[in-house]
Protein backbone atom coordinates (compact mmCIF):
# COMPACT_ATOMS: atom_id res chain seq x y z
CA UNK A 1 -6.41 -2.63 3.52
CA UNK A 2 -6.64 -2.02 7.04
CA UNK A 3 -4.56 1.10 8.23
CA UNK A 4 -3.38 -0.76 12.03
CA UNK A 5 -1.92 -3.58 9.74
CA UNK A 6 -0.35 -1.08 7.20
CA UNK A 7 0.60 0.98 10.20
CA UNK A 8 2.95 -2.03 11.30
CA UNK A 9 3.96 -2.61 7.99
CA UNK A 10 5.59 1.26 7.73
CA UNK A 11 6.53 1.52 11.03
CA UNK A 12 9.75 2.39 10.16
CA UNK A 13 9.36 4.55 6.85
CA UNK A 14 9.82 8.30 7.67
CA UNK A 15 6.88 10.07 6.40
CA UNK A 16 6.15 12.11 3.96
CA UNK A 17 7.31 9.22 1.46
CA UNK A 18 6.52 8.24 -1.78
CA UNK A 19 5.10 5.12 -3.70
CA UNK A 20 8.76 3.20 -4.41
CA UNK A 21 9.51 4.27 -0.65
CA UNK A 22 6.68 2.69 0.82
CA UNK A 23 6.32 -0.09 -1.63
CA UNK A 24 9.79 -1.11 -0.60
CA UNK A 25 9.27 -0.89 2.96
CA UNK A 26 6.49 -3.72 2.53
CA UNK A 27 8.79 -5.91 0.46
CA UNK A 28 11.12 -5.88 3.13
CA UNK A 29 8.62 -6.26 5.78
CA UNK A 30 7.77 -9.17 3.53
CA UNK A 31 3.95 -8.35 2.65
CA UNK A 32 1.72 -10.77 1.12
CA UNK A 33 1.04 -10.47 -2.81
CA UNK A 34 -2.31 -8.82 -2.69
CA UNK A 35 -1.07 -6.20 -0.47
CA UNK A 36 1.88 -5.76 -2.31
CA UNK A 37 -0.19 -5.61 -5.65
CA UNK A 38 -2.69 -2.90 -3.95
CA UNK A 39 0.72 -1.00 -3.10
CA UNK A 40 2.32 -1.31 -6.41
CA UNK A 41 -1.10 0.35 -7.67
CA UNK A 42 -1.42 3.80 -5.62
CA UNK A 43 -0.64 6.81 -7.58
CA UNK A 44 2.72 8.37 -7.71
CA UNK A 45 2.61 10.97 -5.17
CA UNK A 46 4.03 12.37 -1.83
CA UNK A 47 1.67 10.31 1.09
CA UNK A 48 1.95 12.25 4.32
CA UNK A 49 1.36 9.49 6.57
CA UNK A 50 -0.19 6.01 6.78
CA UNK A 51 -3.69 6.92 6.82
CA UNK A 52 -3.56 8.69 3.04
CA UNK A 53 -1.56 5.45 1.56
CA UNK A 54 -4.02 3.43 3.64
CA UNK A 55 -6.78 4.65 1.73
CA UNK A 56 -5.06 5.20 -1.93
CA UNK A 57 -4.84 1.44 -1.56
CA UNK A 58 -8.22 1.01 -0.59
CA UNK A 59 -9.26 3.15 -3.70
CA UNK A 60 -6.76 0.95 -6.19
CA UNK A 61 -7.43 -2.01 -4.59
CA UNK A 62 -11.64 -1.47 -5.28
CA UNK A 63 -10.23 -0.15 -8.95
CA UNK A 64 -8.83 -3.38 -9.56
CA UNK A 65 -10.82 -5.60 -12.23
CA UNK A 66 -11.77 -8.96 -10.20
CA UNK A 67 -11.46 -12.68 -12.08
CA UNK A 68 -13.69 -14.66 -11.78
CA UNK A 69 -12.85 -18.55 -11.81
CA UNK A 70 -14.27 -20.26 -14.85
């Protein structure tokens, strides 16, 4: 996920903030699914700005187990 677009997307979140915090924020902002998803995946934890929950979504969204179409 890149951290400009994220960046916009929490704009308005007061940092430090945690997962439900900045999940909801993107709801709001009205992400698309996949971001949301990558979001939804980050550890519980304190983030103290965008760059750390920029790159815990990186890290979930590489964890994630890909499907491939049959």
């Amino acid at each position: 996920m890149e951290q400009r677009m994220l960046a916009a997307v929490l704009d308005e979140l007061r940092f430090p903030a945690r997962r439900w915090q900045i999940v909801t924020a993107a709801e709001l902002f009205g992400v698309d699914n996949r971001t949301l998803m990558s979001l939804r995946q980050i550890p519980d934890a304190q983030y103290p700005d965008v760059a750390a929950v920029a790159s815990a979504a990186r890290h979930a969204a590489a964890a994630r187990p890909r499907v491939v179409p049959a």
